[in-house]
Protein backbone atom coordinates (compact mmCIF):
# COMPACT_ATOMS: atom_id res chain seq x y z
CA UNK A 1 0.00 0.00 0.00
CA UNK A 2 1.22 3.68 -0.68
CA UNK A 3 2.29 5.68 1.65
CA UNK A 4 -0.11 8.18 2.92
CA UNK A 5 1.78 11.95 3.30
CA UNK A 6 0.22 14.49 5.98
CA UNK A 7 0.43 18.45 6.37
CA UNK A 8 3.53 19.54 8.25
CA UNK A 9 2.06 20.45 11.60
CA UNK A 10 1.60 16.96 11.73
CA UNK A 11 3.87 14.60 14.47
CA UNK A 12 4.25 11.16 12.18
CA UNK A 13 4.07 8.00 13.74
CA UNK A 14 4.56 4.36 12.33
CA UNK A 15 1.60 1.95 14.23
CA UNK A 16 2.60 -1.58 15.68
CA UNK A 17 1.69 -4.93 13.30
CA UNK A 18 -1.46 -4.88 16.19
CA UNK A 19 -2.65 -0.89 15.34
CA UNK A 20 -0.44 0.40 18.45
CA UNK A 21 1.15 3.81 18.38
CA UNK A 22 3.86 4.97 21.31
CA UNK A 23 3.60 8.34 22.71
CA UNK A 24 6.26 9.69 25.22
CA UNK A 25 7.07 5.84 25.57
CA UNK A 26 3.46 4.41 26.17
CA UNK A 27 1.85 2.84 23.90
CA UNK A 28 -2.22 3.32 23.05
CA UNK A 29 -4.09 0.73 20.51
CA UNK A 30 -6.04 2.84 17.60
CA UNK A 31 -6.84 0.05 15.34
CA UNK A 32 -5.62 -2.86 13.79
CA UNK A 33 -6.94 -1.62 10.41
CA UNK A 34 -3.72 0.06 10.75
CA UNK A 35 -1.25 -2.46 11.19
CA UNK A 36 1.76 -1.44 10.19
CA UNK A 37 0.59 2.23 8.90
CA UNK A 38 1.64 5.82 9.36
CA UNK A 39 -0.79 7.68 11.12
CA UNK A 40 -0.57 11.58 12.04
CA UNK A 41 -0.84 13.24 15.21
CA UNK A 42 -2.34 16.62 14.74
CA UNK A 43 -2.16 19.15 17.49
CA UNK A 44 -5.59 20.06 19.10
CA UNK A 45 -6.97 22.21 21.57
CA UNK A 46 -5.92 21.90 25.64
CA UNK A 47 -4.69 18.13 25.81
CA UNK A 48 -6.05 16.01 23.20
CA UNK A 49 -4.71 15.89 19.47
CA UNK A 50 -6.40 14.84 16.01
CA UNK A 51 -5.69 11.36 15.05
CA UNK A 52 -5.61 11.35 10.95
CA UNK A 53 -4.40 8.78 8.05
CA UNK A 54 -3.80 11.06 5.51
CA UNK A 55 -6.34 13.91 4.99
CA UNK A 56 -9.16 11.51 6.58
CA UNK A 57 -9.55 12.19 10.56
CA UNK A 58 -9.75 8.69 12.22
CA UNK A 59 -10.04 10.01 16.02
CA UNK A 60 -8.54 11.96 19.08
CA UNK A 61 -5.39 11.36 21.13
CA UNK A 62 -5.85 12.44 24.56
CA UNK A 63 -2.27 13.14 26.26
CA UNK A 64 -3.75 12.84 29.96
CA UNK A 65 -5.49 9.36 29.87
CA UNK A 66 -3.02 8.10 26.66
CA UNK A 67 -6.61 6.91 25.37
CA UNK A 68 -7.86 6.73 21.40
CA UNK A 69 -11.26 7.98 21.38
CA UNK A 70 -12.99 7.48 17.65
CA UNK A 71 -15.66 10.13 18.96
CA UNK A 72 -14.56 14.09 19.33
CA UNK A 73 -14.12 14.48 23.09
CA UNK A 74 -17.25 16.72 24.46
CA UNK A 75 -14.85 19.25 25.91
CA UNK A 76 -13.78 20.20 22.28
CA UNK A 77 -16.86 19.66 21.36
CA UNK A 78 -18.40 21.86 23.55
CA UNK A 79 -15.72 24.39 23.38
CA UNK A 80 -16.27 24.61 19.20
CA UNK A 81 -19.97 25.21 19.93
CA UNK A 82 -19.33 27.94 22.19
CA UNK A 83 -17.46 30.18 19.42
């Protein structure tokens, strides 16, 4: 499969065979669709970051729990609402 590129505000990471990424040396499971893919960290608001493959968002990162969440959290959600 080709490799997907991403914008560059975008922190690359390579996933684990199983869909794992590592993040300041802990690992988090996305997906096992991804197996083996590179996926994009994209910085968010407050603690959490987008989760994209290429221009598609997959789901959010968030730094504190070092949790993939496929739904936006409803603190950003809430927050993007509010503007």
């Amino acid at each position: 499969m080709a490799e997907v590129s991403c914008d560059s505000d975008v922190h690359v990471r390579r996933s684990s065979q199983k869909g794992d990424l590592n993040w300041k040396g802990k690992r988090f499971f996305v997906s096992e669709i991804f197996g083996g893919q590179r996926l994009g960290l994209r910085p968010s608001l407050d603690r959490f970051f987008e989760v994209v493959y290429g221009p598609l968002q997959i789901g959010w990162f968030d730094t504190y729990r070092c949790q993939f969440m496929q739904s936006e959290p409803r603190h950003l959600r809430m927050e993007r609402l509010c503007k």
